[in-house]
Protein backbone atom coordinates (compact mmCIF):
# COMPACT_ATOMS: atom_id res chain seq x y z
CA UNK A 1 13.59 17.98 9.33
CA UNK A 2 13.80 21.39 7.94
CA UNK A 3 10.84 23.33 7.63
CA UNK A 4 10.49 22.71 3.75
CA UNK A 5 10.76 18.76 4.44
CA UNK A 6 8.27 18.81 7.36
CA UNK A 7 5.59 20.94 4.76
CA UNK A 8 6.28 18.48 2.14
CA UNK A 9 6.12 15.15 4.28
CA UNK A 10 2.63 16.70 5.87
CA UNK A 11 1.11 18.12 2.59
CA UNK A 12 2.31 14.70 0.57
CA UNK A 13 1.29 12.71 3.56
CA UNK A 14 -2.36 14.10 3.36
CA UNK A 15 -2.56 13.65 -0.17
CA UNK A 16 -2.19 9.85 0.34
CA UNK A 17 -4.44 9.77 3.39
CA UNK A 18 -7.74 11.69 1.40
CA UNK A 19 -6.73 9.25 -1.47
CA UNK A 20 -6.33 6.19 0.53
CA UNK A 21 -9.14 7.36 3.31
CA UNK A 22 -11.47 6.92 0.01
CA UNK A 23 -10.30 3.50 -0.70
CA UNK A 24 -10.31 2.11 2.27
CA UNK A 25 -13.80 2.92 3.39
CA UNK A 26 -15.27 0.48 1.04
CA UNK A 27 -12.73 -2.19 1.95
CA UNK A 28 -14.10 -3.48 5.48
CA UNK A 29 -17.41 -3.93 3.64
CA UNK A 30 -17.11 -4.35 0.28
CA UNK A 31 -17.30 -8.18 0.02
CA UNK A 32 -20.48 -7.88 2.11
CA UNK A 33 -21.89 -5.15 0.30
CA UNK A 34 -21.29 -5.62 -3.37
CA UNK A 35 -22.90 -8.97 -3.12
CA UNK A 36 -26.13 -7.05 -2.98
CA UNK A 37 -25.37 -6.16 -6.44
CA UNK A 38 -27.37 -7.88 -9.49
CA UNK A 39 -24.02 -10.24 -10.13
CA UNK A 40 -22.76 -10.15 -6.77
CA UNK A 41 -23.53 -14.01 -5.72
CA UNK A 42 -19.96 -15.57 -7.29
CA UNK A 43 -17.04 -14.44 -4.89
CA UNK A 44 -14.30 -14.52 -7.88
CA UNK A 45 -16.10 -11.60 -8.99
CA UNK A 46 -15.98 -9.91 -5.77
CA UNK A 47 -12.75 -10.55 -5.87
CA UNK A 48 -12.06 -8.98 -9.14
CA UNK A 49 -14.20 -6.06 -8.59
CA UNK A 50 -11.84 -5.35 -5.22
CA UNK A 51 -8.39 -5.59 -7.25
CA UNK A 52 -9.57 -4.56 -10.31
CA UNK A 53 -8.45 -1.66 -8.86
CA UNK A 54 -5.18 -2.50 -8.57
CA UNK A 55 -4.35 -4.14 -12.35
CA UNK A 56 -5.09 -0.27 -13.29
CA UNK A 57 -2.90 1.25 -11.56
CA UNK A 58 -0.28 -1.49 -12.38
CA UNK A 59 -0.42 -0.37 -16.32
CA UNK A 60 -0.42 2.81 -15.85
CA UNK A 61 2.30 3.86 -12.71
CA UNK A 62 5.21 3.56 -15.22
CA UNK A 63 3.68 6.17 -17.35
CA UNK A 64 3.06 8.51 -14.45
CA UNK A 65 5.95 7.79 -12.90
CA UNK A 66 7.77 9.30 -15.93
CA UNK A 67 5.69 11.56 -16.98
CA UNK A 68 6.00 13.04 -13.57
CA UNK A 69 10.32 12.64 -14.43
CA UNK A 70 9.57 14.79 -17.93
CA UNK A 71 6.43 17.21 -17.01
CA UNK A 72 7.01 17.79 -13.16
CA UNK A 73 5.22 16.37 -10.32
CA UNK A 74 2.38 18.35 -9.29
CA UNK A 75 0.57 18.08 -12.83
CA UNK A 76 1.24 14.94 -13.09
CA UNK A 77 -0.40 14.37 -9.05
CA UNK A 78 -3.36 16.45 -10.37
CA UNK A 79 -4.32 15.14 -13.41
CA UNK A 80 -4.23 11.56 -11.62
CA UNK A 81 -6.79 13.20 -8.78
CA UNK A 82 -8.86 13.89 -11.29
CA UNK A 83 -9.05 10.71 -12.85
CA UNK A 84 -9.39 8.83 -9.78
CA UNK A 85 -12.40 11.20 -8.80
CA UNK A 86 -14.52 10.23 -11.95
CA UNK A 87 -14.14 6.10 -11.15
CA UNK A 88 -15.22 7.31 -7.45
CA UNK A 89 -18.55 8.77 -9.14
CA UNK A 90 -19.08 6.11 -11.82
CA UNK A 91 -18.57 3.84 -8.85
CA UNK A 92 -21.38 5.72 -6.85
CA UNK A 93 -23.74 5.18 -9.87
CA UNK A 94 -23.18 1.86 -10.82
CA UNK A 95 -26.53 -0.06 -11.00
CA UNK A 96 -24.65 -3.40 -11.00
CA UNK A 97 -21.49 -5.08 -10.16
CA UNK A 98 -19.97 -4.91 -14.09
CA UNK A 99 -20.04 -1.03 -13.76
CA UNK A 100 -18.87 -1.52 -9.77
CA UNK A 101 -15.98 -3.11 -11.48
CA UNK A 102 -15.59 -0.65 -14.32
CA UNK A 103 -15.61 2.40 -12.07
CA UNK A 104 -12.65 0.46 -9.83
CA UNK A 105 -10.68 -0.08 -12.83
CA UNK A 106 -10.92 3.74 -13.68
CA UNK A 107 -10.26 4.83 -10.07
CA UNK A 108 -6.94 2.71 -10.70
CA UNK A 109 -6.35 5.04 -14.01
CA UNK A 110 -5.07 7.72 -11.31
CA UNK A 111 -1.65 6.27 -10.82
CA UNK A 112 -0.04 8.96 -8.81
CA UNK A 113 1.71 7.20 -6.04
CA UNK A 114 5.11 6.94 -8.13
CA UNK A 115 4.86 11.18 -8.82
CA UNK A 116 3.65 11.50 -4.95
CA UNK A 117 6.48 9.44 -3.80
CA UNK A 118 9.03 11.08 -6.25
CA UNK A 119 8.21 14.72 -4.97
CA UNK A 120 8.77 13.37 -1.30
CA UNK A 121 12.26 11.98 -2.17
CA UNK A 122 13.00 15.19 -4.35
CA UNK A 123 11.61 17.31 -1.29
CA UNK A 124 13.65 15.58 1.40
CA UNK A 125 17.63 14.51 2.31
CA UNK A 126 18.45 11.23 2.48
CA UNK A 127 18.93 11.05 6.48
CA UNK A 128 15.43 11.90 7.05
CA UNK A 129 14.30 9.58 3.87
CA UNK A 130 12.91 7.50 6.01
CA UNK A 131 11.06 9.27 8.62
CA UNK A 132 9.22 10.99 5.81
CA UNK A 133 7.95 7.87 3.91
CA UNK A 134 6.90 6.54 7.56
CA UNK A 135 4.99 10.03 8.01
CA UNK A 136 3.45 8.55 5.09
CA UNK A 137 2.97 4.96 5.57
CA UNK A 138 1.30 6.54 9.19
CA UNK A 139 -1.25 8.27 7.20
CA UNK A 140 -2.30 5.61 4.91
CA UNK A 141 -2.34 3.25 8.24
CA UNK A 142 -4.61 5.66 10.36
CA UNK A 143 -6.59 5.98 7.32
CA UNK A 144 -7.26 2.45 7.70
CA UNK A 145 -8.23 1.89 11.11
CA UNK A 146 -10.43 5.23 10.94
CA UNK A 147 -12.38 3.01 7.91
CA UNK A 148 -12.60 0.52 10.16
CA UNK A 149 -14.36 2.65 12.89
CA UNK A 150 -16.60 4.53 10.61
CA UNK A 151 -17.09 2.27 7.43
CA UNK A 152 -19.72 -0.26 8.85
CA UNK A 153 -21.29 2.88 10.32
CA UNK A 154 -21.56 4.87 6.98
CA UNK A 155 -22.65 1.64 4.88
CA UNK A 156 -25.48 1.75 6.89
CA UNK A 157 -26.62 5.10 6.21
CA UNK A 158 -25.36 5.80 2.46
CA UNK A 159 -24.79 2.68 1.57
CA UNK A 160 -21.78 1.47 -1.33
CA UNK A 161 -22.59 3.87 -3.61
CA UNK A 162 -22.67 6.84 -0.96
CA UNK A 163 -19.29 5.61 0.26
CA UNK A 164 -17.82 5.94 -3.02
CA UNK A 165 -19.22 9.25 -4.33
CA UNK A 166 -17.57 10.69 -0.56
CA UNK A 167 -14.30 8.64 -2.18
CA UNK A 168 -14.94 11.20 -4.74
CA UNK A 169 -15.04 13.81 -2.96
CA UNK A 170 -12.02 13.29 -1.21
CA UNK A 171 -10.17 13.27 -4.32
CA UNK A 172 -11.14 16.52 -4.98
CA UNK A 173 -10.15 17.51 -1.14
CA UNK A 174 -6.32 15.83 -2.49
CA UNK A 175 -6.41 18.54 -5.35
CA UNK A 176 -7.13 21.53 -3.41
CA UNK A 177 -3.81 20.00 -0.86
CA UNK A 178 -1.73 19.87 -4.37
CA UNK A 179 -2.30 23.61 -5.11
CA UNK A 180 -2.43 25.18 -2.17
CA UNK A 181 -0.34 23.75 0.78
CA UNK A 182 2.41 21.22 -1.05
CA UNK A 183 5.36 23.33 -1.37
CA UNK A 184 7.22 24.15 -5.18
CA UNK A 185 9.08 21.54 -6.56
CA UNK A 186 12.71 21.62 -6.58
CA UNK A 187 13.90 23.99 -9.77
CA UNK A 188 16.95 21.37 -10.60
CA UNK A 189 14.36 18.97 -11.78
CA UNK A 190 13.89 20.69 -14.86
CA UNK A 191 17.20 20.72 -15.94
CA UNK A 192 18.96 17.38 -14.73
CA UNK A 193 18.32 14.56 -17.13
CA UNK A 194 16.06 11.90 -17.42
CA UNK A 195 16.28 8.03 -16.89
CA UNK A 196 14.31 5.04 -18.67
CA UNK A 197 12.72 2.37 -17.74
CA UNK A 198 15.32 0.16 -18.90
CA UNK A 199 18.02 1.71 -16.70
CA UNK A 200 15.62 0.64 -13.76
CA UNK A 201 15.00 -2.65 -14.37
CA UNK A 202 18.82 -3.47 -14.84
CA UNK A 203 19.34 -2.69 -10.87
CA UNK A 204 19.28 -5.38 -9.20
CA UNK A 205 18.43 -3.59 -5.91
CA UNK A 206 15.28 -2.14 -6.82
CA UNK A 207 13.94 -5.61 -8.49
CA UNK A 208 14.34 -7.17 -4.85
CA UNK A 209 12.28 -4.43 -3.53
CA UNK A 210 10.16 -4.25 -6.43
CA UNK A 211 8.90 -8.20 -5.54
CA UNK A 212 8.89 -7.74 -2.03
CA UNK A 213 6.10 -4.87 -2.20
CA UNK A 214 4.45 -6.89 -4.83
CA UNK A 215 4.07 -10.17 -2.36
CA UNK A 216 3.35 -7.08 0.55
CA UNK A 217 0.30 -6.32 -0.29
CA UNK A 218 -0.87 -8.73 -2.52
CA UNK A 219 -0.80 -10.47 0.79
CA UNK A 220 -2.53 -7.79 2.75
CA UNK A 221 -5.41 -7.88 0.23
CA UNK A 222 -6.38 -11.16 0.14
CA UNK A 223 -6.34 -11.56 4.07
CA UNK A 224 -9.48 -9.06 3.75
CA UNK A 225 -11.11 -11.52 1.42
CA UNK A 226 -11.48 -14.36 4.81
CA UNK A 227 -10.24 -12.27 7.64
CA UNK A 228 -14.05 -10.58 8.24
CA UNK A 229 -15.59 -13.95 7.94
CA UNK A 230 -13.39 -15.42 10.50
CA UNK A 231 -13.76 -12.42 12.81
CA UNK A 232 -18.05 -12.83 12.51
CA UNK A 233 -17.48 -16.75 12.89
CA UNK A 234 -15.60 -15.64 16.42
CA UNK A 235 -18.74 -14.32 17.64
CA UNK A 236 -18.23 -10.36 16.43
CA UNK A 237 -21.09 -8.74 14.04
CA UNK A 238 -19.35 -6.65 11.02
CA UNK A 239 -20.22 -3.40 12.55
CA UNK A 240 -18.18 -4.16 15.38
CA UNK A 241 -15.01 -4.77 13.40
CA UNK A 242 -13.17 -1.88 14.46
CA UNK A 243 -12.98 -2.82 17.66
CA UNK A 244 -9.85 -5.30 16.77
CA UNK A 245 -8.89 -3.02 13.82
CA UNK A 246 -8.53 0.08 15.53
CA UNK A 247 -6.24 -1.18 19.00
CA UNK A 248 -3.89 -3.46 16.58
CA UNK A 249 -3.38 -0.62 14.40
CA UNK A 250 -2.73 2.19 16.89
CA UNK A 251 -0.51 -0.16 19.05
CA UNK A 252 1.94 -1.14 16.04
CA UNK A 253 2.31 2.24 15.62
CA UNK A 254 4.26 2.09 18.75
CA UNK A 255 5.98 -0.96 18.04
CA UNK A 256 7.04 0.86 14.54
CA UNK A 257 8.39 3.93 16.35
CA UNK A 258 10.43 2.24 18.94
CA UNK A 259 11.94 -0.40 16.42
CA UNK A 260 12.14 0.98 12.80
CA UNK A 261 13.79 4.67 13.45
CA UNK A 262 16.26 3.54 16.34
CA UNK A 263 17.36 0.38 14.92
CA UNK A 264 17.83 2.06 11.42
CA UNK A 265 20.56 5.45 13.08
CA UNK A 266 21.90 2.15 14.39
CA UNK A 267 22.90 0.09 11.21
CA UNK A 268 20.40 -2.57 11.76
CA UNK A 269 17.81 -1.74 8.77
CA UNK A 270 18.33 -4.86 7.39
CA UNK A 271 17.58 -6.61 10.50
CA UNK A 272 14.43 -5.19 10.92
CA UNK A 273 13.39 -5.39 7.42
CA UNK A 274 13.86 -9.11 7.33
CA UNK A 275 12.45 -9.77 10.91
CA UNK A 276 8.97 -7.82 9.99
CA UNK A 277 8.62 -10.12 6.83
CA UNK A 278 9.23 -13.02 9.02
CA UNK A 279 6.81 -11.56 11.53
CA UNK A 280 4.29 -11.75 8.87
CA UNK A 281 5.20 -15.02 7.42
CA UNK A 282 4.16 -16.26 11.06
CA UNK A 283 1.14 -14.02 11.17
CA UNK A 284 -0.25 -16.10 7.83
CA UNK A 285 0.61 -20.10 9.55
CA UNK A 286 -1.41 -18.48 12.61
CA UNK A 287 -4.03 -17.95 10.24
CA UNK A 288 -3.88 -20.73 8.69
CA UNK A 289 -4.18 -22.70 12.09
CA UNK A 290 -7.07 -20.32 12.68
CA UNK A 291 -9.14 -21.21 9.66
CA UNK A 292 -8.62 -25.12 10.11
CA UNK A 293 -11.92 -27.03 10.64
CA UNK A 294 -9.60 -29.00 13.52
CA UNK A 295 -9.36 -26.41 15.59
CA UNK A 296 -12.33 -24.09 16.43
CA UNK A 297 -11.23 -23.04 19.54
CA UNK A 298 -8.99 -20.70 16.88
CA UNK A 299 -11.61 -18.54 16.68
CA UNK A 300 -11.57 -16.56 19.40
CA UNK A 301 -11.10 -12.81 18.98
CA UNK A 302 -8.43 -12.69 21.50
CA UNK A 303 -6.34 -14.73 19.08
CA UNK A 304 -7.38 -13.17 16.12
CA UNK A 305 -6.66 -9.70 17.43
CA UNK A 306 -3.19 -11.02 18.48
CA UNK A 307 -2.45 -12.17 14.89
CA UNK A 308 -3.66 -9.00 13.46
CA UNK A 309 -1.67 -6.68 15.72
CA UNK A 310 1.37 -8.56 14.55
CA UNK A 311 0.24 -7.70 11.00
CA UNK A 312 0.28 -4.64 11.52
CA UNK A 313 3.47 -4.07 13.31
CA UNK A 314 5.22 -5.82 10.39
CA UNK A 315 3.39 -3.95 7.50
CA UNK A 316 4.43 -0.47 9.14
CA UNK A 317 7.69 -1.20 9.16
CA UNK A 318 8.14 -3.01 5.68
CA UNK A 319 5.34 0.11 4.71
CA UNK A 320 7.87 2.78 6.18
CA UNK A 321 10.92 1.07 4.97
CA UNK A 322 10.86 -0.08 1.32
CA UNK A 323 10.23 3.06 -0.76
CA UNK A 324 12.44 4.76 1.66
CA UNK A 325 15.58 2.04 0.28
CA UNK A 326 13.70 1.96 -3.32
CA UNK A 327 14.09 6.10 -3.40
CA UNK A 328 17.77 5.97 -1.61
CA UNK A 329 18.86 3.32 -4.19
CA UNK A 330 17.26 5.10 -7.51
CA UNK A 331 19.10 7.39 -9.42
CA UNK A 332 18.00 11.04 -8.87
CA UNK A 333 17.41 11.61 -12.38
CA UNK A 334 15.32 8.27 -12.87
CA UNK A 335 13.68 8.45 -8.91
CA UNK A 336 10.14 8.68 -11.47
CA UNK A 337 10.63 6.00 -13.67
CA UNK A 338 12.16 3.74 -10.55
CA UNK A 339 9.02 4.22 -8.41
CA UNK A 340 6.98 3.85 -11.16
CA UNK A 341 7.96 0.29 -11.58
CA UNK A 342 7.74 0.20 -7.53
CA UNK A 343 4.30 1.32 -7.58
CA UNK A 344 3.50 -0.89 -10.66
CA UNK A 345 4.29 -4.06 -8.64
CA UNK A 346 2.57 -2.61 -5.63
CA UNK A 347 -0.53 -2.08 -7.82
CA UNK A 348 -0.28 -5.71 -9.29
CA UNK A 349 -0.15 -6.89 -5.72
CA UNK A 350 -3.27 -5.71 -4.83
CA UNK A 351 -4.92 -6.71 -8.04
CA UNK A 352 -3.49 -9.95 -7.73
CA UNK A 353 -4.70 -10.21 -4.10
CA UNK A 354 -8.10 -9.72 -4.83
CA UNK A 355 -8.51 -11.96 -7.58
CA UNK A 356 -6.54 -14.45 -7.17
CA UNK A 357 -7.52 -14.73 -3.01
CA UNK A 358 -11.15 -14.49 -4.59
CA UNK A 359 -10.92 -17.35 -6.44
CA UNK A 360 -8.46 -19.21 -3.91
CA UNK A 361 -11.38 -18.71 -1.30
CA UNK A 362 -13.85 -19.77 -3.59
CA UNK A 363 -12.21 -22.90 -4.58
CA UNK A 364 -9.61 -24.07 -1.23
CA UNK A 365 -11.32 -22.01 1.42
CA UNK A 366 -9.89 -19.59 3.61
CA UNK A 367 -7.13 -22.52 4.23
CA UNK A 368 -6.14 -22.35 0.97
CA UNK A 369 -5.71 -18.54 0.89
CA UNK A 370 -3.36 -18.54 4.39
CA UNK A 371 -1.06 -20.90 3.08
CA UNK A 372 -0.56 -19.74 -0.35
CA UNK A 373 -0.32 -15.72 1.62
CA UNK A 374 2.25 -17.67 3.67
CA UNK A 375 4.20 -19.63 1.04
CA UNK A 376 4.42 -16.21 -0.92
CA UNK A 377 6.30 -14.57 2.73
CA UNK A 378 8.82 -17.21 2.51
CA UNK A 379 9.42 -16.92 -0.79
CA UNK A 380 10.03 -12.89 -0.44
CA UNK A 381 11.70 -13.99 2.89
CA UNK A 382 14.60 -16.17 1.23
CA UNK A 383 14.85 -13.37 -1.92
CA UNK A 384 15.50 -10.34 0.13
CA UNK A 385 17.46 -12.66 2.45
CA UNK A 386 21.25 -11.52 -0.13
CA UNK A 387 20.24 -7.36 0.84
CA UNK A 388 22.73 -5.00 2.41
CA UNK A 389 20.73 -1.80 3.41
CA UNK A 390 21.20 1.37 0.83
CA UNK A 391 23.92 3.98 1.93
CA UNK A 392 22.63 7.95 2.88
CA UNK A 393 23.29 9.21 -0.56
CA UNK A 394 22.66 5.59 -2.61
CA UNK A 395 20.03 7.88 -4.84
CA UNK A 396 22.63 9.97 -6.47
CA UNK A 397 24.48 7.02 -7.74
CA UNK A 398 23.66 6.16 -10.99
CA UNK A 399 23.07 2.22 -11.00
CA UNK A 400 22.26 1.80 -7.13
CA UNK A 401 26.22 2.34 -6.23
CA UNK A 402 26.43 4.08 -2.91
CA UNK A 403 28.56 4.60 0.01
CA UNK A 404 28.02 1.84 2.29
CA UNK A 405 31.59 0.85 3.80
CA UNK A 406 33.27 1.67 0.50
CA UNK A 407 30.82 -1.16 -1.46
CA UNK A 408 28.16 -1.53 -3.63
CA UNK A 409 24.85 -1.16 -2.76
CA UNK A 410 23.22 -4.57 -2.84
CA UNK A 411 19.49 -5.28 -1.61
């Protein structure tokens, strides 16, 4: 990377990791937590409360996304760190779990990942794409296994409401980042022109990657509606979480490093891309055989920690990978509007993960919830089966053409 990439990949990078760090402390013990709240006894509602969140955010990343396309990036980034800080401190005040859920659904307002993700891809070449959105996907990972370590811990001094007015907070930390260390935008943005929606969703490339990180982490948030219930049926209390967290987390890092970039200078990005849904796929029948009332010897942590590693080593990748191949495949002058509708289905995902694993727990158990998380990986499984990984300059390419052996780009 060139100096300017390696400032933007950092500054971008620590945007999402304040942003994320924020939303992920409440995650390990929110289902705990909010039913303390006046309201907080029927899980669906739980459920909705976590990916309310997320339906936000779905309805409003297209707008962002080009906005960011018309207005530039940064204000765009801004205005959305703003938003999200005022759901983080109507969060922290909430007296009940109806304004719990209204303060989520206003943290959601701040849609920024599309213009975040956009200023990465305008900031960096092709051949380094990847490593960049993986600097990324690293951040938002660590984020996750340092709320792991530290989220039981601070729920017991500040409680919900003090862990979301420091979400807060760290939104106003991702500001400061925005004006003072992410470097100028490109000056060709303001004069190229500018794509639609409609030229987006006519590419058949980005729809398959548009579903897959839908079913991604629609997936990953409805694990967290049973997976701390199965770890405190194994034996470990809630505040010791982190100790499976934190070692499956760090360790797929490795796994990532040594697989994703290597493979990918190689020609084998569509090997790995397909294997780590498959990985996942598996992780969910493991799950599934781990929730069963048949066999209880599933429960030990060794198991579960096994499963979980595996998780993560998948997510990373597919994490890493997909807006990497949704940024190479967009048009330049559209790259807003196309990860708009990326992050719109990612945002729908994790709405749809937490209420509809909610209810799915509520009403079929954590059984239930593993095999319809696992019928939903072979489904994305035998979609993205037809891809052929993007070519280095796929993005310039109006209409996801690239060069890729003298064909098509087709994903």
């Amino acid at each position: 990377m060139t100096p300017v990439e390696r400032r933007a990949s950092t500054s971008l990078a620590a945007i999402f990791a304040l942003r994320m760090l924020g939303l992920f402390l409440v995650l390990p013990v929110f289902a705990l937590e909010a039913a303390r709240y006046p309201g907080g006894d029927d899980p669906a509602r739980i459920g909705l409360a976590m990916g309310i969140y997320g339906l936000t955010q779905g309805v409003l990343q297209i707008p962002f996304g080009i906005a960011s396309d018309w207005w530039g990036r940064k204000r765009v980034i801004i205005a959305g760190l703003l938003i999200f800080a005022l759901g983080s401190f109507v969060a922290a005040w909430a007296p009940d779990l109806n304004w719990l859920i209204a303060g989520r659904s206003l943290q959601g307002a701040g849609a920024i990942s599309a213009a975040v993700t956009a200023l990465l891809a305008d900031a960096t070449r092709d051949e380094v794409r990847t490593k960049a959105m993986a600097l990324v996907g690293a951040s938002i990972a660590l984020m996750f296994a340092l709320s792991l370590v530290i989220a039981p811990l601070l729920a017991g001094y500040i409680g919900l409401h003090g862990l979301f007015a420091l979400t807060g907070a760290l939104a106003l930390g991702g500001i400061a980042v925005v004006l003072w260390w992410v470097p100028p935008e490109p000056l060709d943005h303001v004069n190229r022109p500018r794509g639609s929606v409609a030229e987006v969703l006519k590419n058949t490339a980005l729809l398959r990657l548009d579903f897959g990180v839908f079913v991604l982490h629609a997936v990953q948030l409805a694990m967290w509606v049973a997976i701390p219930a199965l770890l405190v049926a194994a034996g470990l209390d809630k505040s010791q979480h982190w100790q499976v967290y934190l070692p499956a987390v760090l360790a797929s890092f490795g796994v990532m490093g040594m697989t994703l970039f290597p493979l990918e200078r190689r020609g084998y990005l569509r090997a790995v891309f397909l294997g780590a849904v498959g990985l996942i796929f598996v992780v969910q029948l493991g799950l599934l055989w781990a929730a069963s009332r048949t066999a209880p010897e599933a429960h030990s942590l060794s198991w579960l920690a096994l499963l979980l590693f595996l998780f993560f080593c998948g997510f990373n990748v597919l994490e890493a990978s997909q807006p990497s191949m949704a940024s190479r495949v967009a048009p330049a002058h559209a790259r807003g509007a196309a990860l708009g509708v990326y992050n719109t289905l990612q945002s729908l995902g994790f709405f749809a993960g937490g209420a509809v694993g909610g209810w799915v727990t509520k009403t079929h158990g954590a059984q239930g919830l593993f095999l319809l998380c696992g019928g939903l990986m072979l489904l994305w499984l035998l979609v993205a089966w037809p891809m052929r990984a993007p070519g280095r300059h796929a993005a310039a390419v109006s209409g996801g053409a690239g060069p890729l052996g003298g064909q098509p780009v087709k994903l």
